[in-house]
N, C-alpha and C. Protein backbone atom coordinates (compact mmCIF):
# COMPACT_ATOMS: atom_id res chain seq x y z
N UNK A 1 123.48 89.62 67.93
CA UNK A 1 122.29 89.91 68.73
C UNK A 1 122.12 88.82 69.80
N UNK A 2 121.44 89.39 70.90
CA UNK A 2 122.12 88.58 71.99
C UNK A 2 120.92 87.79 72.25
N UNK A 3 120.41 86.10 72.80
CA UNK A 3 119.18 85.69 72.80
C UNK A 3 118.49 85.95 73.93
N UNK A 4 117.17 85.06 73.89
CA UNK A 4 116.49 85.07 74.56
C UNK A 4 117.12 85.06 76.12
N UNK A 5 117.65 83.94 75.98
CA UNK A 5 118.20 82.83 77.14
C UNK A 5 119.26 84.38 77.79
N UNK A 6 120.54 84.86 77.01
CA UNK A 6 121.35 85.62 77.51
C UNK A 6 120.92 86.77 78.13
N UNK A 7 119.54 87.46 77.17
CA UNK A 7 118.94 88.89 78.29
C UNK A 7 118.74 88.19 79.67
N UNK A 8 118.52 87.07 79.40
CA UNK A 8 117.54 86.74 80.81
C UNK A 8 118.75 86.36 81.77
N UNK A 9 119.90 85.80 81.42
CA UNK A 9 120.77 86.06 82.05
C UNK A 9 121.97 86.90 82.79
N UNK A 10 121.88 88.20 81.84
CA UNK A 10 122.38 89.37 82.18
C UNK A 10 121.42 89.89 83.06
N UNK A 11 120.31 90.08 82.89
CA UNK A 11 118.97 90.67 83.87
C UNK A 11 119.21 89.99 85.36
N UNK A 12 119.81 88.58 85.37
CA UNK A 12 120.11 87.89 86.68
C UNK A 12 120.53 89.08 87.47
N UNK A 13 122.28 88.97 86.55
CA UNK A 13 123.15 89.27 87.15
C UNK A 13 123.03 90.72 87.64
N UNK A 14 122.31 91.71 86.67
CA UNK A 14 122.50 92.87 86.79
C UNK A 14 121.40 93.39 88.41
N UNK A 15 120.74 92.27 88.51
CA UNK A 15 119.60 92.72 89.61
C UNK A 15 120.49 92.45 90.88
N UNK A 16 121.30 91.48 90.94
CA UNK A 16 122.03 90.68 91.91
C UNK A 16 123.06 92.03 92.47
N UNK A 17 123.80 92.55 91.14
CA UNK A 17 124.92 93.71 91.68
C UNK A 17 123.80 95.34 92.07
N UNK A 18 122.57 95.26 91.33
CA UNK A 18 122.17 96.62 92.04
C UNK A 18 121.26 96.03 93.71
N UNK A 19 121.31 94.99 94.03
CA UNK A 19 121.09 94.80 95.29
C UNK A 19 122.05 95.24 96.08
N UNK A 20 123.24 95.08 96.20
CA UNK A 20 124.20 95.37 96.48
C UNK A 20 124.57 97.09 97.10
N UNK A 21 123.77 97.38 96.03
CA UNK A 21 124.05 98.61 96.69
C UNK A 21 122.74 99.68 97.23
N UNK A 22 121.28 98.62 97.33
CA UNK A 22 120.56 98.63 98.35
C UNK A 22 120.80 98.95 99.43
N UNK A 23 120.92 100.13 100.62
CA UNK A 23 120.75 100.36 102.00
C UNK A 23 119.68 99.80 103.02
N UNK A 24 118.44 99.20 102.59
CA UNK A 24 117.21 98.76 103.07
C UNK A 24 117.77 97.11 103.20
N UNK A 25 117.26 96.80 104.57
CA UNK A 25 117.39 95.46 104.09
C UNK A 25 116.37 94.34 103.60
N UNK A 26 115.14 95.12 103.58
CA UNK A 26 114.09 94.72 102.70
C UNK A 26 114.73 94.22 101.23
N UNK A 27 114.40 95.39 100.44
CA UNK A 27 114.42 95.46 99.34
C UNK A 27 116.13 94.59 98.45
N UNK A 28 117.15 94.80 99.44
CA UNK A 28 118.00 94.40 99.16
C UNK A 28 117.75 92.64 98.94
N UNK A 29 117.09 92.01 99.86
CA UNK A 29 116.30 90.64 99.98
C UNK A 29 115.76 89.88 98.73
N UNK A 30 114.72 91.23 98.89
CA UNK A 30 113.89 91.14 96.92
C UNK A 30 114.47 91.52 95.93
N UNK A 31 115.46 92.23 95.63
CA UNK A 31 115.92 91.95 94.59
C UNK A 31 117.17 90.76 94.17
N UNK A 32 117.71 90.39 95.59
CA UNK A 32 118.83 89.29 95.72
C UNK A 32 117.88 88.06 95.41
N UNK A 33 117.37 87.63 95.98
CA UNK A 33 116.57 87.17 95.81
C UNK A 33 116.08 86.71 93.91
N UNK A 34 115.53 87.62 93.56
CA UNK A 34 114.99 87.32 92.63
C UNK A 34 116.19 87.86 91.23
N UNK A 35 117.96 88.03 91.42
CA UNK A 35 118.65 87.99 90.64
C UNK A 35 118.99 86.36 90.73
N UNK A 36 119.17 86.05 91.86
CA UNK A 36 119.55 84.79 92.48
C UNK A 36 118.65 83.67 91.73
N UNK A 37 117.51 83.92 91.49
CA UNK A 37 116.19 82.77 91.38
C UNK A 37 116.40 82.76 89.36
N UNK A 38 116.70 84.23 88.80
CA UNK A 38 117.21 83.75 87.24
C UNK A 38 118.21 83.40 87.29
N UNK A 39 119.37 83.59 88.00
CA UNK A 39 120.86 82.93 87.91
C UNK A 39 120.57 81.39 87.83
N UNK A 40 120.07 80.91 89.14
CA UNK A 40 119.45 79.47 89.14
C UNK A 40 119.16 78.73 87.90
N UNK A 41 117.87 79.55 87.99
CA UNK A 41 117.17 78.72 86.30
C UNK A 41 117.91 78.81 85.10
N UNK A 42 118.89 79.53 84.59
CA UNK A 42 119.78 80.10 83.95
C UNK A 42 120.80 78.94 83.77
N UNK A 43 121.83 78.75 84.97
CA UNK A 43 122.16 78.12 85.11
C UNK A 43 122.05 76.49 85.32
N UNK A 44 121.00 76.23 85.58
CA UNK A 44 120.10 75.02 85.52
C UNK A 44 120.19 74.06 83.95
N UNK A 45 119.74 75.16 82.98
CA UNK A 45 119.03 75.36 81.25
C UNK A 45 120.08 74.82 81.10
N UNK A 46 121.68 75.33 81.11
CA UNK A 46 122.68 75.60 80.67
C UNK A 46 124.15 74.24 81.51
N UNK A 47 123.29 73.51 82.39
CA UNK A 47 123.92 72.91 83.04
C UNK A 47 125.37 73.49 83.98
N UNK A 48 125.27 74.10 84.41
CA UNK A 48 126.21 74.93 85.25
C UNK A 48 125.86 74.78 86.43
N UNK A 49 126.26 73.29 86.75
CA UNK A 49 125.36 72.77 88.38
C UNK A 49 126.38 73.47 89.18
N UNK A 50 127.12 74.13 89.47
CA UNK A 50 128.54 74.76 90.70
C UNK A 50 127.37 75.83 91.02
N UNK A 51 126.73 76.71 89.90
CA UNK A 51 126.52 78.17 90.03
C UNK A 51 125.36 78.12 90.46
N UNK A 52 124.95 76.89 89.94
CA UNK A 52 123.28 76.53 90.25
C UNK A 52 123.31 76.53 91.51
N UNK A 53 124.04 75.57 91.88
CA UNK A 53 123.75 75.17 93.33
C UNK A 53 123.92 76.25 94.12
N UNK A 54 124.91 77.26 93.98
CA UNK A 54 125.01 78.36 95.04
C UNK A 54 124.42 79.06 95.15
N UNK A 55 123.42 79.30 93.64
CA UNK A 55 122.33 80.55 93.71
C UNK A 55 120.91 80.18 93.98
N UNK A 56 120.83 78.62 94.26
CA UNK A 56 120.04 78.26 94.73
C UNK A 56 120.18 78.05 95.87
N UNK A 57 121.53 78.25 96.88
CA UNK A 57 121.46 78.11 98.16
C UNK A 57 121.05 79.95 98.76
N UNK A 58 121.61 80.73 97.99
CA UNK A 58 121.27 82.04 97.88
C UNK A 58 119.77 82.63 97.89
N UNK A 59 118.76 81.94 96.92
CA UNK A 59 117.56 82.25 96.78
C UNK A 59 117.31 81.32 98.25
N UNK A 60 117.61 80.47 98.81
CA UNK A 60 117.19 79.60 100.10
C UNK A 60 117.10 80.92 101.37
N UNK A 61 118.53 81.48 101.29
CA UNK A 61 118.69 82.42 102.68
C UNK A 61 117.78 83.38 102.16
N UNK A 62 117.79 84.27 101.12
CA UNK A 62 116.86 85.18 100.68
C UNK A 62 115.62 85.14 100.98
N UNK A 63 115.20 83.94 101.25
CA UNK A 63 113.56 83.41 101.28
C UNK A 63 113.31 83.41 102.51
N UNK A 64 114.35 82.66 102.95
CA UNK A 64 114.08 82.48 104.77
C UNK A 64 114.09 84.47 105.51
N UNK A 65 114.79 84.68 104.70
CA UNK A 65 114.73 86.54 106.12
C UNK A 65 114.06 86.83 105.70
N UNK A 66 113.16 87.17 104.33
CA UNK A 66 112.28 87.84 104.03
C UNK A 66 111.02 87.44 104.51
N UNK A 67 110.94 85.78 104.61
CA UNK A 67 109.63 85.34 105.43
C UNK A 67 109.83 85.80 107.26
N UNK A 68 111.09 86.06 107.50
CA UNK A 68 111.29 86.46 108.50
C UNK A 68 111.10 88.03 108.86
N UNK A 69 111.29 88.99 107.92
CA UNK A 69 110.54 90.37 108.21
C UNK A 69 109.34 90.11 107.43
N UNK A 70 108.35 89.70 106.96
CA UNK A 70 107.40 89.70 106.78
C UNK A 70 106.33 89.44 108.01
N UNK A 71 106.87 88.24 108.73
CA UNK A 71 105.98 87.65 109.51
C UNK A 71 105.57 88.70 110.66
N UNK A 72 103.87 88.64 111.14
CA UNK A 72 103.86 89.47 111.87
C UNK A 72 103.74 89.46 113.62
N UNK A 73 104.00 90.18 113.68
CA UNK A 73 104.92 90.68 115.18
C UNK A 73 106.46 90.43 114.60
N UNK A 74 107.13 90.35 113.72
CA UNK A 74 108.38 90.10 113.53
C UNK A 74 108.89 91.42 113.99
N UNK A 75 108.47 92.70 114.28
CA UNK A 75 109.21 93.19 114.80
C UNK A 75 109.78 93.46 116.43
N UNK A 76 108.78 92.82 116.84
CA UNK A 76 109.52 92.41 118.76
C UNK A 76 110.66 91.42 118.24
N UNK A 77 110.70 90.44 117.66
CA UNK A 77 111.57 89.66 117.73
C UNK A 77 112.88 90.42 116.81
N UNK A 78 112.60 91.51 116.30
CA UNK A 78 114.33 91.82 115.81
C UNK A 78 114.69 93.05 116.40
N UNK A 79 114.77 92.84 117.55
CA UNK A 79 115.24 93.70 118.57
C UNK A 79 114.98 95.22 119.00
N UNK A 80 113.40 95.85 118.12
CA UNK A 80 113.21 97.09 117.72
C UNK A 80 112.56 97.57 119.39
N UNK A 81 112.97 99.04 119.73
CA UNK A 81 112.63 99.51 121.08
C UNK A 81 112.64 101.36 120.82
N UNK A 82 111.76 101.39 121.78
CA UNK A 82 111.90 103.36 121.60
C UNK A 82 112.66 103.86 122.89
N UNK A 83 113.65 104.64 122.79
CA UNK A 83 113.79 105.57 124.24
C UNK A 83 113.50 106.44 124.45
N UNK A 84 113.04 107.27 125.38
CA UNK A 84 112.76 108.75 125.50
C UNK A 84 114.14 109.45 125.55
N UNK A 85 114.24 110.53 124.72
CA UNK A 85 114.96 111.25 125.04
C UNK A 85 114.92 113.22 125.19
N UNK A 86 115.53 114.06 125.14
CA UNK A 86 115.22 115.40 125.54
C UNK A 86 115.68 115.96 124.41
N UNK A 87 114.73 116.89 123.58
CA UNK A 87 115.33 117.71 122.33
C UNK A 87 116.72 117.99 122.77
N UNK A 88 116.82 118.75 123.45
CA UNK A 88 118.39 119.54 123.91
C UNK A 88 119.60 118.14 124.52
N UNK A 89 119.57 117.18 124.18
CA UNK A 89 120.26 116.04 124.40
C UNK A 89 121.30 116.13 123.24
N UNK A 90 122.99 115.74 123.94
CA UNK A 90 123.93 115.91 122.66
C UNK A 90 123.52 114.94 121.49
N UNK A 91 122.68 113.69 121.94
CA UNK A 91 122.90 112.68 121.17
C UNK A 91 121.97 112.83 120.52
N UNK A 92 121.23 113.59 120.52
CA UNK A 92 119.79 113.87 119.77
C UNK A 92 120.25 115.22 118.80
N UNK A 93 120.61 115.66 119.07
CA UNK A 93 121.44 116.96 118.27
C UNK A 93 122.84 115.93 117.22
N UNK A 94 123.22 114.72 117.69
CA UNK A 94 124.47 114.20 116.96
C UNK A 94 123.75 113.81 115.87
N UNK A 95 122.97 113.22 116.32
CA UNK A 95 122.22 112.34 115.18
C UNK A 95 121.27 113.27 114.41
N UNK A 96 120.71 114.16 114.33
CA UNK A 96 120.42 114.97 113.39
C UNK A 96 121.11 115.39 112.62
N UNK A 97 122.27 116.05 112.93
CA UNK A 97 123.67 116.51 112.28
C UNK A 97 124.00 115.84 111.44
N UNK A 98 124.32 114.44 112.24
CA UNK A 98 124.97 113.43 111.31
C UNK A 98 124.10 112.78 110.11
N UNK A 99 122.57 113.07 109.85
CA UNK A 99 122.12 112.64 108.98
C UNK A 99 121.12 113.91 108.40
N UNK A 100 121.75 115.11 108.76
CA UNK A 100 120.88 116.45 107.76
C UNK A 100 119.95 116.22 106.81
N UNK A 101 121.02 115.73 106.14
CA UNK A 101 121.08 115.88 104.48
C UNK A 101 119.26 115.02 104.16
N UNK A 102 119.48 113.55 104.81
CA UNK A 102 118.90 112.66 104.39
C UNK A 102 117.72 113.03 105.23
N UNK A 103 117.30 113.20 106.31
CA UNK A 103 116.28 114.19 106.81
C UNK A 103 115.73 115.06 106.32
N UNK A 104 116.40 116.26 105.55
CA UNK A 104 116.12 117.60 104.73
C UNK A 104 114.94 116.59 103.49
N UNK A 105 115.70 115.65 103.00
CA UNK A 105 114.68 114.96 101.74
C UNK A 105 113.69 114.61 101.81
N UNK A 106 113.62 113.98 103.39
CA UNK A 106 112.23 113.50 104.23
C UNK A 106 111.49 114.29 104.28
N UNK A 107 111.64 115.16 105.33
CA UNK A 107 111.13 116.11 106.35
C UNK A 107 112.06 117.71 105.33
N UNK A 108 111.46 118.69 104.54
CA UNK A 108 112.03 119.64 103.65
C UNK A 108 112.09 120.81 105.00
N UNK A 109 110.75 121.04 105.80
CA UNK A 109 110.71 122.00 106.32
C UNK A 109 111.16 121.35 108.10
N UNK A 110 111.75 120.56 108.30
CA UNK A 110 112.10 120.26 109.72
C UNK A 110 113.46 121.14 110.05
N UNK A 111 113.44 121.57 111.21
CA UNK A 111 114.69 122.35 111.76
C UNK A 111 114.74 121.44 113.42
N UNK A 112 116.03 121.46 113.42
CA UNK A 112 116.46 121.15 114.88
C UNK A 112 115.51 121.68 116.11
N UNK A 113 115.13 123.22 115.88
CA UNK A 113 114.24 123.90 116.65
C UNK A 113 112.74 123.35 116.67
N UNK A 114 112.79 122.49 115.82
CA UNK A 114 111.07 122.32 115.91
C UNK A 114 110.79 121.08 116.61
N UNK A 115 111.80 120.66 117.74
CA UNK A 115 111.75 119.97 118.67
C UNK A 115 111.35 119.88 120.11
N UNK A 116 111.70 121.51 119.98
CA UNK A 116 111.58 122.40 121.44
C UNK A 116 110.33 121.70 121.99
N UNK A 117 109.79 122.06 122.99
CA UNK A 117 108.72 121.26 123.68
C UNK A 117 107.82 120.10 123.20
N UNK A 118 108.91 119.11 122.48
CA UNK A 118 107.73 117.97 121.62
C UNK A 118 108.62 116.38 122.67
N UNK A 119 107.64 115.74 122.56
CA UNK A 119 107.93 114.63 122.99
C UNK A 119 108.78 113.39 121.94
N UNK A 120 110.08 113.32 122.48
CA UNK A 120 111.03 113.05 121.12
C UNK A 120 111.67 111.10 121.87
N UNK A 121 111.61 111.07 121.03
CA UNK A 121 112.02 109.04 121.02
C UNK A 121 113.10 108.63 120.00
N UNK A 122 114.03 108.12 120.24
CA UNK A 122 115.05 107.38 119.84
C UNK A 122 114.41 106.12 119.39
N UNK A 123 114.55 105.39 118.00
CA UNK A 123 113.71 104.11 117.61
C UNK A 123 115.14 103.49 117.62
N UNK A 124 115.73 102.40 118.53
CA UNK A 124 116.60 101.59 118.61
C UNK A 124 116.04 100.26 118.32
N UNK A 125 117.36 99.62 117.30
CA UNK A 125 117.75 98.35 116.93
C UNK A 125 118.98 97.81 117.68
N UNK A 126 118.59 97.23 119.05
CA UNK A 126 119.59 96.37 119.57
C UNK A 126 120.42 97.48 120.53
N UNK A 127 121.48 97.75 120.09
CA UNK A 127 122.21 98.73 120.96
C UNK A 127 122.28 99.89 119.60
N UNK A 128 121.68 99.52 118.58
CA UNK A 128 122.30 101.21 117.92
C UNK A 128 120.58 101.92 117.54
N UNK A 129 121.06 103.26 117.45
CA UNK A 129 119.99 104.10 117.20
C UNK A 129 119.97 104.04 115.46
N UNK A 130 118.37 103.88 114.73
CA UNK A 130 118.32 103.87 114.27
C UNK A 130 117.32 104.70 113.43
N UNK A 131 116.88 105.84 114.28
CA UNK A 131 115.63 106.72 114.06
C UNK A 131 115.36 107.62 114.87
N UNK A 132 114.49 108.40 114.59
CA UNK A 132 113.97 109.48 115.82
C UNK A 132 112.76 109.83 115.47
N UNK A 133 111.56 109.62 116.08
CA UNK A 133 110.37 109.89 116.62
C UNK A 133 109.81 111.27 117.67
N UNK A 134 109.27 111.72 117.25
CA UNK A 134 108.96 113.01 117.99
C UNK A 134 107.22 113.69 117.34
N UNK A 135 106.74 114.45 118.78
CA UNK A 135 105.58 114.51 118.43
C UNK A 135 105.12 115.95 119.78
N UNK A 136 104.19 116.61 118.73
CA UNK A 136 103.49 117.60 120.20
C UNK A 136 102.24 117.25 120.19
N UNK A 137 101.91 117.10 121.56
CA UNK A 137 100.50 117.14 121.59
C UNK A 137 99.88 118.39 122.41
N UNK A 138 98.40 118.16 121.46
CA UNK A 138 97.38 118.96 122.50
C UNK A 138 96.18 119.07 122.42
N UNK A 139 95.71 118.65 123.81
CA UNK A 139 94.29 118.34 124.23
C UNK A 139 94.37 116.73 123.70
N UNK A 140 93.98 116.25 122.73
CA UNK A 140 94.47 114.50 122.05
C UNK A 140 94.11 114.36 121.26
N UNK A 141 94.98 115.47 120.57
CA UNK A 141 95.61 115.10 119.03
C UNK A 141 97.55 115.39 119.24
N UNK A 142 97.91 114.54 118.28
CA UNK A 142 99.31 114.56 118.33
C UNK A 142 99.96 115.03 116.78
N UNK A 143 100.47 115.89 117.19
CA UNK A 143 101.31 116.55 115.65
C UNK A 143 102.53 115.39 115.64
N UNK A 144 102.81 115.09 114.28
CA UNK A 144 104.20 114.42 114.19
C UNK A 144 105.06 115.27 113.73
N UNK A 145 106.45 115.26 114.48
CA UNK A 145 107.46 116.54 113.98
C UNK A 145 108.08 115.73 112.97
N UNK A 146 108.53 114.42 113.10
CA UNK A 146 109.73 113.51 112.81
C UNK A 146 109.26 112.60 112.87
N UNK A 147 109.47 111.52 112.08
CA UNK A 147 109.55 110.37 111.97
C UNK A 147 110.43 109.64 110.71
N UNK A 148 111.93 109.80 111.49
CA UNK A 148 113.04 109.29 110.36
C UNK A 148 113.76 108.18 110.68
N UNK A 149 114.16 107.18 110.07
CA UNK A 149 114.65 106.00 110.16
C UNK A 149 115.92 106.13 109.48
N UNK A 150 117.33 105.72 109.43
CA UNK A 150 118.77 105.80 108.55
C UNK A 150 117.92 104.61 107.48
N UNK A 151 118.55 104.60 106.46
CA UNK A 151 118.60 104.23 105.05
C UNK A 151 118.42 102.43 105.26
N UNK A 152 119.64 102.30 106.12
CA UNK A 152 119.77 100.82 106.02
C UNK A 152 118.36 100.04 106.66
N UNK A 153 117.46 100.98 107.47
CA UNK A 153 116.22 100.04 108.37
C UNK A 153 114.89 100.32 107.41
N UNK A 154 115.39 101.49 106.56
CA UNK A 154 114.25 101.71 106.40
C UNK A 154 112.80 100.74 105.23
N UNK A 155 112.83 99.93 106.39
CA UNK A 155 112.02 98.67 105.66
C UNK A 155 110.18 98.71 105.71
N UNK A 156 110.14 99.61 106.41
CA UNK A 156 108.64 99.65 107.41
C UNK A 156 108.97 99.30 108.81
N UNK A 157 109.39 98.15 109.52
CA UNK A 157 109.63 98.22 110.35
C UNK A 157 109.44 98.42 111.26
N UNK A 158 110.67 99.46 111.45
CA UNK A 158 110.86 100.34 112.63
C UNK A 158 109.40 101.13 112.76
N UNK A 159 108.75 101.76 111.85
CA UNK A 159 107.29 102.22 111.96
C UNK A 159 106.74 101.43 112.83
N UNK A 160 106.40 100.70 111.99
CA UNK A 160 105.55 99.39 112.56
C UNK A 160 105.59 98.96 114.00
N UNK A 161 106.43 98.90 114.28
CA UNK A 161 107.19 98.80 115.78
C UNK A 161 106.26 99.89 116.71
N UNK A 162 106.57 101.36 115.95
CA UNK A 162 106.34 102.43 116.69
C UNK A 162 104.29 102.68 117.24
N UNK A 163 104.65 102.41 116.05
CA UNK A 163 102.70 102.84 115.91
C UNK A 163 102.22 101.80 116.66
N UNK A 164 102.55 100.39 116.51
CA UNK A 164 101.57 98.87 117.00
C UNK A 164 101.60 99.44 118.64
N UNK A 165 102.58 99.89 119.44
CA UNK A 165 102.82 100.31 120.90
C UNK A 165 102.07 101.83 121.22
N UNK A 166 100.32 101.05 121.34
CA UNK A 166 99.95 102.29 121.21
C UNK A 166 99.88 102.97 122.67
N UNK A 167 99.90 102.09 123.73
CA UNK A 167 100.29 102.93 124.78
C UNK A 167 101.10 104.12 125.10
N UNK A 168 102.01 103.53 124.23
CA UNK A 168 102.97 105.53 123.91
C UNK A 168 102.06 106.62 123.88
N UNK A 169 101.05 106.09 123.12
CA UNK A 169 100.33 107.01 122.23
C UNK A 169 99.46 107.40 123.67
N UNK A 170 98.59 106.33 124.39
CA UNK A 170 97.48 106.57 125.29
C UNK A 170 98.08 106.83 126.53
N UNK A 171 98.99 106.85 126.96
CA UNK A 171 99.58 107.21 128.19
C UNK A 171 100.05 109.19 127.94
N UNK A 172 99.79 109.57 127.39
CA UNK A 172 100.00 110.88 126.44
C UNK A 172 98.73 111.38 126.61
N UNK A 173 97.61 110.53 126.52
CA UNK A 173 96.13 111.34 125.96
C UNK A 173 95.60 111.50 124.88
N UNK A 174 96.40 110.68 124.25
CA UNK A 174 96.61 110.88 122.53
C UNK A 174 95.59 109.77 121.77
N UNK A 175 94.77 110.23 120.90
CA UNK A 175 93.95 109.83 120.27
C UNK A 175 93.94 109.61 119.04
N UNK A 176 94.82 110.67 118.53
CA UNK A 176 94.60 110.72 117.01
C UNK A 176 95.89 111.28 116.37
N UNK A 177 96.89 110.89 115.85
CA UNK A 177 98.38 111.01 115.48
C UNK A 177 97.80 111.78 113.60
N UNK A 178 98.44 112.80 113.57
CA UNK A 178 98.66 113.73 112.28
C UNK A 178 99.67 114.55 111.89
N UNK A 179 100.23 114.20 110.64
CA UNK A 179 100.81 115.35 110.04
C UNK A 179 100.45 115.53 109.11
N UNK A 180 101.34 117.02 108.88
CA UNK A 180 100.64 117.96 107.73
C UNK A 180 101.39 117.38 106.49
N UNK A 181 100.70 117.41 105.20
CA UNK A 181 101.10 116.69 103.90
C UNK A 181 102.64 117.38 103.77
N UNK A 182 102.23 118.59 103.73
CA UNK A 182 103.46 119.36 102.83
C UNK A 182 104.90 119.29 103.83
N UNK A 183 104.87 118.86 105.41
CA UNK A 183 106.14 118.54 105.85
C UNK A 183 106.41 116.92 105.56
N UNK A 184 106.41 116.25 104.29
CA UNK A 184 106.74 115.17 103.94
C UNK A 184 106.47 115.03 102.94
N UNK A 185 107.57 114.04 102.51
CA UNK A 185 107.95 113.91 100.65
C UNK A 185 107.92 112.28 100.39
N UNK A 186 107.06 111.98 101.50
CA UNK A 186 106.65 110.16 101.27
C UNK A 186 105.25 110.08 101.77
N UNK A 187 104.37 110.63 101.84
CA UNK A 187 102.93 110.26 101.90
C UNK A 187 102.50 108.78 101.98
N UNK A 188 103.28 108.16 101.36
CA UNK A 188 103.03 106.88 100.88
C UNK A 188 103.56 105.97 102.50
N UNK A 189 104.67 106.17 102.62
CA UNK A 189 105.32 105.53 104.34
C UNK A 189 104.12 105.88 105.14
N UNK A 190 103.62 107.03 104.98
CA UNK A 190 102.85 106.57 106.74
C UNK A 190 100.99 106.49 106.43
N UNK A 191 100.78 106.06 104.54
CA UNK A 191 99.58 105.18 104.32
C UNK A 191 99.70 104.03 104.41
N UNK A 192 101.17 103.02 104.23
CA UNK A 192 101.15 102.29 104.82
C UNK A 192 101.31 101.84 106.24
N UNK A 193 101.50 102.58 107.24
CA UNK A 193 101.71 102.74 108.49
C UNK A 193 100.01 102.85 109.24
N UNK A 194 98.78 103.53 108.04
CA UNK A 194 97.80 103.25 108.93
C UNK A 194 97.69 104.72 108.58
N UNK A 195 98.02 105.60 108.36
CA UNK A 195 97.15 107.03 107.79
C UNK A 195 96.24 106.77 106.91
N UNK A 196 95.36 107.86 107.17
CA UNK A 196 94.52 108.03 106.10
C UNK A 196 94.56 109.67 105.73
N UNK A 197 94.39 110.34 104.02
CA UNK A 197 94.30 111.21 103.96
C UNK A 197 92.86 112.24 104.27
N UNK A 198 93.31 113.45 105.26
CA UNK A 198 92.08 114.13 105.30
C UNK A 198 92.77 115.62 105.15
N UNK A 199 91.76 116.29 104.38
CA UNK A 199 92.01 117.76 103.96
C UNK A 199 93.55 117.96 103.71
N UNK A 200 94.12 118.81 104.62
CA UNK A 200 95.79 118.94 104.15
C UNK A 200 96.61 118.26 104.75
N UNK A 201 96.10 116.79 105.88
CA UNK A 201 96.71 116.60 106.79
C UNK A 201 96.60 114.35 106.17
N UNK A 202 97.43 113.90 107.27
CA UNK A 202 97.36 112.40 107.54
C UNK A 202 97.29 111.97 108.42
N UNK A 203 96.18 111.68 108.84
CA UNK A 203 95.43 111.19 110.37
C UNK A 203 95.27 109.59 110.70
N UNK A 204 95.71 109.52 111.68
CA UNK A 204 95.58 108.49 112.26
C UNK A 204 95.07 108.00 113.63
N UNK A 205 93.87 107.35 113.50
CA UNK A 205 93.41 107.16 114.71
C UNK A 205 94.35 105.99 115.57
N UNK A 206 94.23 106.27 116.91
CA UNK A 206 95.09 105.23 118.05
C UNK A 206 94.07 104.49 118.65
């Protein structure tokens, strides 16, 4: 039977390898991070100063990026930007394609077509696209069609980014940003983004 000391050391390790295969680079942080911080102490108990020291240089970088996407406005400073682009654009059609699947989970009832006359945005990191934003308005309220991020950003973020630039929003006429519950299977992403729930919908004032 295995002790105290060894669960707590397998628990290190085992948090350390399912970081690993984290896509977010949030979460990948916090759990490195905190496999890294029992490896340490673990190793510490046990005098294993080689392993110590590295997983304590490990919990060091872990600490530093995470205080670094935490901090706020941190997202001007990591390179986050929107472009306009045109539903009927190849690259706006590539990138749907290329991430169906993971969209369909998001967004159950979104189709390529439900782009047609909506005002659609590319959420870029640096030079690569990392999202797509899209919205109809009328009179000033704004329907959200889309709002999908790839796996690896999806930290908050890129949201965060989107929503804080509310001129997007007021150069539009736009007052009040909503979608309907049942086209989304995370309710939770855009209560932290600043929704609030009303009747069948998630409203957000600008």
């Amino acid at each position: 039977m295995m002790s105290w000391w060894e669960i707590f050391g397998w628990a290190g390790s085992i948090l350390v390898v399912v970081s690993l295969w984290i896509p977010s680079v949030w979460r990948f942080r916090i759990l490195n991070l905190s496999g890294s911080l029992i490896a340490t102490i673990y190793n510490i108990y046990f005098g294993i100063w080689p392993y110590a020291a590295m997983n304590g240089v490990i919990v060091g970088i872990d600490a530093y990026w995470i205080a670094r996407l935490s901090r706020q406005g941190a997202t001007e400073q990591r390179g986050y930007a929107v472009v306009s682009a045109q539903p009927d654009d190849a690259l706006v059609q590539h990138f749907l394609s290329r991430n169906a699947n993971d969209i369909q989970a998001s967004y159950p009832h979104f189709s390529a077509d439900d782009l047609v006359g909506s005002d659609v945005k590319f959420i870029m990191h640096e030079d690569e696209i990392v999202g797509i934003f899209a919205m109809t308005t009328t009179d000033a309220y704004a329907t959200i069609v889309i709002d999908y991020v790839t796996a690896r950003f999806r930290d908050l973020g890129p949201g965060r980014y989107v929503y804080a630039h509310q001129d997007m929003f007021t150069q539009a006429g736009v007052s009040q940003l909503r979608i309907a519950l049942l086209n989304t299977t995370d309710p939770a992403y855009f209560t932290k983004q600043g929704f609030s729930t009303k009747d069948n919908y998630l409203i957000r004032t600008v």
